[in-house]
C-alpha atoms as a PDB file:
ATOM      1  CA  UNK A   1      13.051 -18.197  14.127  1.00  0.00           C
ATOM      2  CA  UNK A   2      12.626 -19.831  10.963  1.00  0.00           C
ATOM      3  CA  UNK A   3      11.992 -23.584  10.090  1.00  0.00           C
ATOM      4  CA  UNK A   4      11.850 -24.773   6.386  1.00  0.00           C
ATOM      5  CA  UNK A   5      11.902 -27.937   4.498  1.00  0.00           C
ATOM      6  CA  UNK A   6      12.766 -28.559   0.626  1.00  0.00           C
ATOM      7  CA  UNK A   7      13.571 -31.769  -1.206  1.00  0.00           C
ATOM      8  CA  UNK A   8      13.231 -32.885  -4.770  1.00  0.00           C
ATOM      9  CA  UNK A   9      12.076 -36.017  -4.272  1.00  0.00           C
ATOM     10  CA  UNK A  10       9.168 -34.897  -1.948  1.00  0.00           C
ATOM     11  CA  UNK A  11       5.577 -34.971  -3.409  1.00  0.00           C
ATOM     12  CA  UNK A  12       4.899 -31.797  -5.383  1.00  0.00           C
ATOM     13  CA  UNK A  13       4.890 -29.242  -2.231  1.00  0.00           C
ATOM     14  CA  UNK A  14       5.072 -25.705  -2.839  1.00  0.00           C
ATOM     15  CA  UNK A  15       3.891 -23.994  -0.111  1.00  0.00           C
ATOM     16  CA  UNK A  16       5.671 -21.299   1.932  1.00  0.00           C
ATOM     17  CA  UNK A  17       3.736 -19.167   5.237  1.00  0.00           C
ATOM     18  CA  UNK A  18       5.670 -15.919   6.665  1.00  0.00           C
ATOM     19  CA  UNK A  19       4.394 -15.734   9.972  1.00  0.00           C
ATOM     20  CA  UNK A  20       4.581 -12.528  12.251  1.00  0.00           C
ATOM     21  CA  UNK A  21       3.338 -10.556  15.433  1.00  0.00           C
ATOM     22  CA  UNK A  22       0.212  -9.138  13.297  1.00  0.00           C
ATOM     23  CA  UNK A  23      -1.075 -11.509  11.090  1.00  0.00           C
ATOM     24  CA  UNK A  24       0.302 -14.220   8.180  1.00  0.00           C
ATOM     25  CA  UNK A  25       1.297 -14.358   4.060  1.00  0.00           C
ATOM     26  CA  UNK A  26       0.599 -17.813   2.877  1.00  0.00           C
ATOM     27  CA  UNK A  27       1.440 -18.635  -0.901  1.00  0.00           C
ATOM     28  CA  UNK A  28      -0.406 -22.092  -1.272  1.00  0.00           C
ATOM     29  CA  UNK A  29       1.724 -22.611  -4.798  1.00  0.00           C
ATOM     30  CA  UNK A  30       4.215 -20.522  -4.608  1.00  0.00           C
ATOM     31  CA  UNK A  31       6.946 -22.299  -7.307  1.00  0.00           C
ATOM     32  CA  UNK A  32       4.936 -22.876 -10.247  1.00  0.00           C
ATOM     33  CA  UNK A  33       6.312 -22.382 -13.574  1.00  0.00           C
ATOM     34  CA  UNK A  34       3.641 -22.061 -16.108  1.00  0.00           C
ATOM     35  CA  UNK A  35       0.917 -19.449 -16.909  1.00  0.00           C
ATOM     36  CA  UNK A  36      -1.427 -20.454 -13.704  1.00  0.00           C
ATOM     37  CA  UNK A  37      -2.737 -17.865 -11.569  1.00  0.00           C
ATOM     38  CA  UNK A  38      -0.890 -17.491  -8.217  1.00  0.00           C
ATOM     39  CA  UNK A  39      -2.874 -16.398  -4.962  1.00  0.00           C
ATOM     40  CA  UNK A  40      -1.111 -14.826  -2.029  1.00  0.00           C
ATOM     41  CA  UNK A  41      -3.258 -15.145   1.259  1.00  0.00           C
ATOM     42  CA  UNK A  42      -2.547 -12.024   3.706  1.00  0.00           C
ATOM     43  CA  UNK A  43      -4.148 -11.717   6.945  1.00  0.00           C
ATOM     44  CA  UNK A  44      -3.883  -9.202   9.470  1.00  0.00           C
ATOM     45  CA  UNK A  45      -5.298  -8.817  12.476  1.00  0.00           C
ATOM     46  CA  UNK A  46      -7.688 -11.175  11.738  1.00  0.00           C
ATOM     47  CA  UNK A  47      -8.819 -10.021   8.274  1.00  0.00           C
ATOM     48  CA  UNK A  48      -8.006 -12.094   5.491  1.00  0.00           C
ATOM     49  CA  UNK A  49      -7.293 -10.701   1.558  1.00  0.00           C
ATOM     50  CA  UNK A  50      -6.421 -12.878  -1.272  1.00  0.00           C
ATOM     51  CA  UNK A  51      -4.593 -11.114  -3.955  1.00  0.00           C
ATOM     52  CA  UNK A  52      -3.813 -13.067  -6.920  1.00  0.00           C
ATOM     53  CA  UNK A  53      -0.970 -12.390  -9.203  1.00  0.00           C
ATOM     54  CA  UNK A  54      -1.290 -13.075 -13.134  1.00  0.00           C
ATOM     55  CA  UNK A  55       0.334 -15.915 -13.705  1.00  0.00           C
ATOM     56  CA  UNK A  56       3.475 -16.010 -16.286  1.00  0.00           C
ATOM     57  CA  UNK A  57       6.130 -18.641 -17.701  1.00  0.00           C
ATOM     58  CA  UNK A  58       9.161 -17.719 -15.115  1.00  0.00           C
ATOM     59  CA  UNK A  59      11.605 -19.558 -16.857  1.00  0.00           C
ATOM     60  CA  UNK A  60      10.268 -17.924 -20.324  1.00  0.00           C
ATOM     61  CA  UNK A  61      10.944 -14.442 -18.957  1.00  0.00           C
ATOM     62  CA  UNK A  62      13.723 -15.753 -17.650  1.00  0.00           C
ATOM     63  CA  UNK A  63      15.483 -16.538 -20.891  1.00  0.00           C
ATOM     64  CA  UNK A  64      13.911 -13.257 -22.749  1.00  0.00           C
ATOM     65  CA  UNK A  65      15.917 -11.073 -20.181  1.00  0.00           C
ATOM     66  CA  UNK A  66      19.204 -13.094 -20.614  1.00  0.00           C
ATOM     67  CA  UNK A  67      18.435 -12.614 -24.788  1.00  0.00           C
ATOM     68  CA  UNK A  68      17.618  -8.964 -24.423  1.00  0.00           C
ATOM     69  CA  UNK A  69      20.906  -8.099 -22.301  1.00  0.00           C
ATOM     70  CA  UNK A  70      23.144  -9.664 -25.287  1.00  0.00           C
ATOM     71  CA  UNK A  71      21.220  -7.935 -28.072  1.00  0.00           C
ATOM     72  CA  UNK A  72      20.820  -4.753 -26.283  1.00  0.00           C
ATOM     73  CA  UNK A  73      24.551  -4.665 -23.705  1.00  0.00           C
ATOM     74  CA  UNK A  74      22.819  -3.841 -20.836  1.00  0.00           C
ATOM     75  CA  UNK A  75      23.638  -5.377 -17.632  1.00  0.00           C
ATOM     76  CA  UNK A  76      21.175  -7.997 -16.132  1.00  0.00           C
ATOM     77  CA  UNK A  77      18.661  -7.520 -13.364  1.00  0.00           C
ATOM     78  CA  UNK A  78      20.772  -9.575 -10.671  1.00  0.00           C
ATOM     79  CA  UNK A  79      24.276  -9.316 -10.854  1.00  0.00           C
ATOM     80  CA  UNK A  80      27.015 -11.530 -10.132  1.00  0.00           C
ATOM     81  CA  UNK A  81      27.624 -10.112  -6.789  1.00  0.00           C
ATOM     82  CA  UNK A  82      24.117 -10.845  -5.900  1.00  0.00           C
ATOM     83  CA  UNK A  83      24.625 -14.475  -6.556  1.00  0.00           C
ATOM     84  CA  UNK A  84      28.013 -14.321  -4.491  1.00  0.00           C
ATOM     85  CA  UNK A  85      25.416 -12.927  -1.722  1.00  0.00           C
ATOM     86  CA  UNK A  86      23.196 -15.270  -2.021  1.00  0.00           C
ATOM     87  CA  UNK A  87      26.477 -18.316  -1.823  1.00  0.00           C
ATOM     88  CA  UNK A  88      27.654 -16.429   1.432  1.00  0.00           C
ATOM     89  CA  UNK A  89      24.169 -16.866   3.154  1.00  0.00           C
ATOM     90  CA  UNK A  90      24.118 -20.491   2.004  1.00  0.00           C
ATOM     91  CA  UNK A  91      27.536 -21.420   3.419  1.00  0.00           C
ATOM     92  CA  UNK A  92      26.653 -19.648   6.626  1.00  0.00           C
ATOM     93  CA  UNK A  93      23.293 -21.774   7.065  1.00  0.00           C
ATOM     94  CA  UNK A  94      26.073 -25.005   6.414  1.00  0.00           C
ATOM     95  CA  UNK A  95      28.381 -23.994   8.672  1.00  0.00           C
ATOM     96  CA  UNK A  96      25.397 -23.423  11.126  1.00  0.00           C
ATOM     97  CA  UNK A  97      23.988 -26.529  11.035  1.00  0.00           C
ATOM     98  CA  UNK A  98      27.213 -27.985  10.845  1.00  0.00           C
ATOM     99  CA  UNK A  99      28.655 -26.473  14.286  1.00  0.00           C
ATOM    100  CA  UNK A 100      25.201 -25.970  16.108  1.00  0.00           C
ATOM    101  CA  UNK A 101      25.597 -21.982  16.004  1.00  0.00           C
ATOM    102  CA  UNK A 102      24.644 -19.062  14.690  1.00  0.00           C
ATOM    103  CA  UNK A 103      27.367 -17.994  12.008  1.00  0.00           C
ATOM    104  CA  UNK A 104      27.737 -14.252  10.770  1.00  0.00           C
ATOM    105  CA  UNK A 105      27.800 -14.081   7.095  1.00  0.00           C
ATOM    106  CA  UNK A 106      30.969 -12.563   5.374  1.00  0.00           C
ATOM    107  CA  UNK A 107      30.893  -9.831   3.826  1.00  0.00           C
ATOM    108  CA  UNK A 108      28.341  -7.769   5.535  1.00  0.00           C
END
């Protein structure tokens, strides 16, 4: 089961929590651009670690691995058929929500 909310007009929210039989990953600022450090909280079984991740420009390293593909002619990271994967998921959760049901992605 999964339940999510986004919108841009929402107060700055950017928190996401996977939650499973064993224990929970909360990332209290998940989406933020910028050089700020980023803590992901994992517990397990009642044991808690925070690991934090060095914080980077996204959008910067974005851009420098669009730039280096031209200059060097290698391919990119994600392909175009990833992002055609990533559409068919998208129009399944539409069509979902649309007819009430569970719809089976193409494709797979």
């Amino acid at each position: 089961m999964a339940s999510f909310d986004c919108s841009f007009r929402m107060t700055r929210r950017q928190h996401y929590e996977v939650v499973g039989p064993k224990g929970t990953i909360s990332v209290p600022a998940a989406y933020v651009p910028g050089n700020e450090d980023v803590d992901i909280v994992l517990t397990v079984e009642g044991e808690t670690e925070i690991i934090t991740i060095a914080g980077t420009d996204q959008y910067r390293l974005e851009v420098e691995h669009f730039s280096d593909c031209i200059l060097g002619g290698t391919s990119p990271r994600y392909t175009g058929e990833d992002g055609l994967r990533n559409m068919r998921v998208i129009d399944a959760i539409y069509r979902s929500g649309q007819e009430g049901r569970p719809v089976a992605i193409a494709g797979t």
